[in-house]
C-alpha atoms as a PDB file:
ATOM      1  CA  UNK A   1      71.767  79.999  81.530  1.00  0.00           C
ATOM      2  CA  UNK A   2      70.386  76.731  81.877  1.00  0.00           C
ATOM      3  CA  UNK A   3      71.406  73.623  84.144  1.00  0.00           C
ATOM      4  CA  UNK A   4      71.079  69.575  84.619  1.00  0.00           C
ATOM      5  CA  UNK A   5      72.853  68.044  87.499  1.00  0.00           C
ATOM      6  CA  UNK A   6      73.019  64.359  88.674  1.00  0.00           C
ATOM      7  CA  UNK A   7      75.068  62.471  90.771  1.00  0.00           C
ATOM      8  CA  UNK A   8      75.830  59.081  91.921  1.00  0.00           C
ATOM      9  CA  UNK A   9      78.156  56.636  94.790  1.00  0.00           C
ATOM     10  CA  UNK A  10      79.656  53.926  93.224  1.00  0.00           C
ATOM     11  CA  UNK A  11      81.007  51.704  95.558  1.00  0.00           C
ATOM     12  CA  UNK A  12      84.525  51.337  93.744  1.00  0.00           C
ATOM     13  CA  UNK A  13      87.870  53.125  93.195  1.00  0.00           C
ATOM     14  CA  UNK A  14      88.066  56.302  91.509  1.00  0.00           C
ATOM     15  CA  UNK A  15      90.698  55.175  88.905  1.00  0.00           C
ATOM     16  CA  UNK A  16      88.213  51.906  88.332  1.00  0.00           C
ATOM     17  CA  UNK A  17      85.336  53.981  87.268  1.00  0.00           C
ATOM     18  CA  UNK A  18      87.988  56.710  85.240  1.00  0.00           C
ATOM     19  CA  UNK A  19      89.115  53.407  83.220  1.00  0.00           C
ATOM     20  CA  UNK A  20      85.391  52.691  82.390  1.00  0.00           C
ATOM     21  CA  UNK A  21      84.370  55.747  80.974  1.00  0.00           C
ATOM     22  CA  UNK A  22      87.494  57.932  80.321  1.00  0.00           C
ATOM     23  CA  UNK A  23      87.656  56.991  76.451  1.00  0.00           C
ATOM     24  CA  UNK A  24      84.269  58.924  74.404  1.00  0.00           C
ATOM     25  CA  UNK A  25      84.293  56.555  71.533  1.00  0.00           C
ATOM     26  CA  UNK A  26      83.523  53.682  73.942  1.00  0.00           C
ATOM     27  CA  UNK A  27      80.081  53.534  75.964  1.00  0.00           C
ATOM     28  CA  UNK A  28      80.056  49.897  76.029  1.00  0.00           C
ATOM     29  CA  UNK A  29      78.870  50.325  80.375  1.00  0.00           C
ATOM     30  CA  UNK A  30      75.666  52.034  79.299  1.00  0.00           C
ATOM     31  CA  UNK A  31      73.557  49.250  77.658  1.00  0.00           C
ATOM     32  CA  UNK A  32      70.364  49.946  77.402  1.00  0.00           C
ATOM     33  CA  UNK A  33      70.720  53.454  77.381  1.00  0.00           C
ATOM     34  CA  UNK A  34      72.980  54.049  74.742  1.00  0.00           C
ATOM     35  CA  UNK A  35      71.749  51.893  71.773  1.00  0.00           C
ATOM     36  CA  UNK A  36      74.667  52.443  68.960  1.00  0.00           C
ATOM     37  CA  UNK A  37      77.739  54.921  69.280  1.00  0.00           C
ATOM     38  CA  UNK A  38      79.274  56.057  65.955  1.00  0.00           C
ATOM     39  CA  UNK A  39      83.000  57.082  66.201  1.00  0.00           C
ATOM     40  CA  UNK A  40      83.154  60.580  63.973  1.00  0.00           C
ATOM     41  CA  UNK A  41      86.459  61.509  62.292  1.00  0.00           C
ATOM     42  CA  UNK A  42      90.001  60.579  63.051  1.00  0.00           C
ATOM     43  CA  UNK A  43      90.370  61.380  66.632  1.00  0.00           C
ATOM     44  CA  UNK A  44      90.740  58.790  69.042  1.00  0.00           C
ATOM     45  CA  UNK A  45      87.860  58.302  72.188  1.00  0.00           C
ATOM     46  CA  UNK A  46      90.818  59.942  74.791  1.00  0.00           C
ATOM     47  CA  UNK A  47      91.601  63.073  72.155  1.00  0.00           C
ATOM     48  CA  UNK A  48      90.056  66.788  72.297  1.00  0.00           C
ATOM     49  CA  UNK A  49      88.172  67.143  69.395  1.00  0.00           C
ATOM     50  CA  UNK A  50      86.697  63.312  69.738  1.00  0.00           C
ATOM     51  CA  UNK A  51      83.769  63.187  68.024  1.00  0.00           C
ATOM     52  CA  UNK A  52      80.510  60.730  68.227  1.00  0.00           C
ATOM     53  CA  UNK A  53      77.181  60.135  67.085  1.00  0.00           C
ATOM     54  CA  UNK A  54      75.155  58.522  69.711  1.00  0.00           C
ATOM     55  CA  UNK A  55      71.560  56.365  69.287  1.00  0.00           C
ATOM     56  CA  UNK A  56      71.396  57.793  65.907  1.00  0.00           C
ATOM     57  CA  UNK A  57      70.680  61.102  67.064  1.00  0.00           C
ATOM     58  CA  UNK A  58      72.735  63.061  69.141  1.00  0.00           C
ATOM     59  CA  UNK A  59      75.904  64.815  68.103  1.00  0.00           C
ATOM     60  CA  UNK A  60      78.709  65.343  70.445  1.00  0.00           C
ATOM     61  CA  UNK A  61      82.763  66.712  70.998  1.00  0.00           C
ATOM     62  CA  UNK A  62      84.859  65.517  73.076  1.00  0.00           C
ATOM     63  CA  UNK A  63      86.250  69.633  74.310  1.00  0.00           C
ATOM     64  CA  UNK A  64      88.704  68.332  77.836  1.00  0.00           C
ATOM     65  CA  UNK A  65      89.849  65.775  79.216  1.00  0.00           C
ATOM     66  CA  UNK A  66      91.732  65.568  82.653  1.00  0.00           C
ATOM     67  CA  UNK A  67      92.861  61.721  83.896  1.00  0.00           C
ATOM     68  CA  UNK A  68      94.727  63.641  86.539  1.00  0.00           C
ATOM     69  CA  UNK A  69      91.515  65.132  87.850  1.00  0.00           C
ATOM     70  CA  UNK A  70      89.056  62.335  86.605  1.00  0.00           C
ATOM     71  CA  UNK A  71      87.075  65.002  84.476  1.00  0.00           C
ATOM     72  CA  UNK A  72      85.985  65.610  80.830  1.00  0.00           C
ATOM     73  CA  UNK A  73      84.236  67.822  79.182  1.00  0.00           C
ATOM     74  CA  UNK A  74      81.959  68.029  76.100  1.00  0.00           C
ATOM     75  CA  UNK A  75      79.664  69.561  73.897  1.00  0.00           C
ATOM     76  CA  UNK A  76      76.450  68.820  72.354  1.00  0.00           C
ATOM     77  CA  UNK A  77      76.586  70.295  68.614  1.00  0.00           C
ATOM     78  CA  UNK A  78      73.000  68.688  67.482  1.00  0.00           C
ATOM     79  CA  UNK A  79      69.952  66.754  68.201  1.00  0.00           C
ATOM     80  CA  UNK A  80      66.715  65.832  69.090  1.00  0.00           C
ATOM     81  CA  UNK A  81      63.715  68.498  69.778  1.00  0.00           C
ATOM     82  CA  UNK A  82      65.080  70.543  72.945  1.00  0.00           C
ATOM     83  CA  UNK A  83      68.995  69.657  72.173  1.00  0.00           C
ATOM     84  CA  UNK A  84      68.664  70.754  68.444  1.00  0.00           C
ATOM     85  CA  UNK A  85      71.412  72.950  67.221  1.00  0.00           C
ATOM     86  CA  UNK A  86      68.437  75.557  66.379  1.00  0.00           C
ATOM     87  CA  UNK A  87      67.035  75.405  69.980  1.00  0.00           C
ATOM     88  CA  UNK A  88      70.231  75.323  72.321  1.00  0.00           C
ATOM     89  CA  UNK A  89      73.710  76.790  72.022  1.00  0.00           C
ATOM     90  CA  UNK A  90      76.569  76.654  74.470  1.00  0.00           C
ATOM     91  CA  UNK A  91      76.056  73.344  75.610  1.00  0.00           C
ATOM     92  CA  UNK A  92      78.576  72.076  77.830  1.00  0.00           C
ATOM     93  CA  UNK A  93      78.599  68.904  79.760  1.00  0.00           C
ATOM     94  CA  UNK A  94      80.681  67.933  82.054  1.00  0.00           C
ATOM     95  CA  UNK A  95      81.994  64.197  84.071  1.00  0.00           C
ATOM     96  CA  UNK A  96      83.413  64.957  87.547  1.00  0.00           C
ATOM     97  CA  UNK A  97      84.580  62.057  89.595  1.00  0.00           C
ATOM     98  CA  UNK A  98      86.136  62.361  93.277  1.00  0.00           C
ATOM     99  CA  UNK A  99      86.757  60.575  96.246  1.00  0.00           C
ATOM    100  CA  UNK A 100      84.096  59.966  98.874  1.00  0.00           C
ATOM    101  CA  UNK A 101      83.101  57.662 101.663  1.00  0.00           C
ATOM    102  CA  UNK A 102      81.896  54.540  99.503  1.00  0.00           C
ATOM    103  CA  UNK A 103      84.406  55.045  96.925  1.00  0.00           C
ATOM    104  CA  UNK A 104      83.723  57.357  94.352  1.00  0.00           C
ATOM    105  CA  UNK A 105      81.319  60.359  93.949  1.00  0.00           C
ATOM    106  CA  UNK A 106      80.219  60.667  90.040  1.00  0.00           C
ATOM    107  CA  UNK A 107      78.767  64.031  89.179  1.00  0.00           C
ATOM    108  CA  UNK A 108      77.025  64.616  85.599  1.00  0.00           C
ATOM    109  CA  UNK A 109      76.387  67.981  84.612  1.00  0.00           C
ATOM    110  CA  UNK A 110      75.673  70.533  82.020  1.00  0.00           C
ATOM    111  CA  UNK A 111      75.373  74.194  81.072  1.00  0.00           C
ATOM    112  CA  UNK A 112      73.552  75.417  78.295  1.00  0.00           C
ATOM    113  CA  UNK A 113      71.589  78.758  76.673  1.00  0.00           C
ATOM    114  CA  UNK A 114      68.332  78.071  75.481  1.00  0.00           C
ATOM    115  CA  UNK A 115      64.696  79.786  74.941  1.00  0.00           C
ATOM    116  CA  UNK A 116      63.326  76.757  76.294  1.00  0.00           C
ATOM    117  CA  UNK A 117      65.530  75.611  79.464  1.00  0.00           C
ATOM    118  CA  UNK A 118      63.374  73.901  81.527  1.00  0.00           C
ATOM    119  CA  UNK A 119      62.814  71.286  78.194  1.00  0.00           C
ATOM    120  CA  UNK A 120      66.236  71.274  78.071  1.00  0.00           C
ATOM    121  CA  UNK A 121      66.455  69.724  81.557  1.00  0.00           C
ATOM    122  CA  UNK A 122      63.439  67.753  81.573  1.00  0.00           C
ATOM    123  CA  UNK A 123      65.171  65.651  78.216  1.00  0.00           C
ATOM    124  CA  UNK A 124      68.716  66.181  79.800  1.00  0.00           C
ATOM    125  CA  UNK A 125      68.134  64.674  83.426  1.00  0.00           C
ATOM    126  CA  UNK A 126      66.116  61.766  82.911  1.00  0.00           C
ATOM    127  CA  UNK A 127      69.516  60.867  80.484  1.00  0.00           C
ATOM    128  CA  UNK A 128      71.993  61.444  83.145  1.00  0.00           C
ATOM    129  CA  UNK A 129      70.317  59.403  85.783  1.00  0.00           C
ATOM    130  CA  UNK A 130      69.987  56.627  83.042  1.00  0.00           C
ATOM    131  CA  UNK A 131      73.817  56.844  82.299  1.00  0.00           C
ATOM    132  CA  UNK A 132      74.920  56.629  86.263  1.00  0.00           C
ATOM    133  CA  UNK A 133      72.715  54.060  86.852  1.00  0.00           C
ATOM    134  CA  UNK A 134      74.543  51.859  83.974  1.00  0.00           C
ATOM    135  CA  UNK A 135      77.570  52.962  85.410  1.00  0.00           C
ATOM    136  CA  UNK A 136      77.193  51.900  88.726  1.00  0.00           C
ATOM    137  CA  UNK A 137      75.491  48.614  87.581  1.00  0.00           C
ATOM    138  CA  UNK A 138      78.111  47.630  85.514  1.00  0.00           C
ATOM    139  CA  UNK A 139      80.543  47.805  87.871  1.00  0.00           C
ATOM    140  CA  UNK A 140      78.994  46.169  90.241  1.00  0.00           C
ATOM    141  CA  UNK A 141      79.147  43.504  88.061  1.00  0.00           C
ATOM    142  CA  UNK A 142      83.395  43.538  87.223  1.00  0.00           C
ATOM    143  CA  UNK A 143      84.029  43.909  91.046  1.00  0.00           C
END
């Protein structure tokens, strides 16, 4: 089974950085790196089952969400060369924030199966970093 795993300090409070990411449908913090997010079906951004269709490309589900425990999970059902549905199954990322010294400790990670893990990772990671980065710069900017 493969893995990706990033993390960042953001130097605000954990229900701060929840609020800014806790609904799928809305990646408004990640310009730049996300370039258009389609909302897919009825649900709404904060229900299981959310679905969205980001940069054109990548197809994802919204599988858990816990605001109590400043967590969600999801799944990548298609896209792209290594993320294809053909070349990786059992994708699962996940968004972990807790508590730490600066303020809040944001881990992104994923599991997946795939022929091909270590393309897998080398597409996946680069992401990741990308996404924390625009997370932590734009709250930098709302403090």
């Amino acid at each position: 089974m493969g893995k990706c795993y990033q993390k960042i300090e953001i130097n605000a409070e954990i229900e701060t950085v929840w609020q800014k990411i806790a609904n799928f449908h809305d990646m408004s913090w990640a310009d730049g790196v996300i370039t258009s997010l389609v909302k897919v079906g009825p649900a709404s951004g904060t229900e299981i089952g959310a679905k969205r269709l980001l940069n054109d490309a990548i197809h994802e589900t919204l599988v858990s969400v816990d605001g109590g425990n400043f967590t969600f999970s999801y799944s990548i059902d298609d896209g792209p060369g290594p993320i294809a549905k053909s070349a990786v199954t059992n994708y699962l990322g996940v968004v972990k924030l807790s508590e730490c010294c600066a303020g809040t400790l944001v881990e992104w990670s994923s599991s997946f199966t795939s022929v091909n893990e270590s393309a897998v990772t080398e597409f996946c990671d680069p992401i990741y970093l990308a996404l924390l980065g625009a997370l932590k710069g734009s709250l930098a900017f709302d403090g």
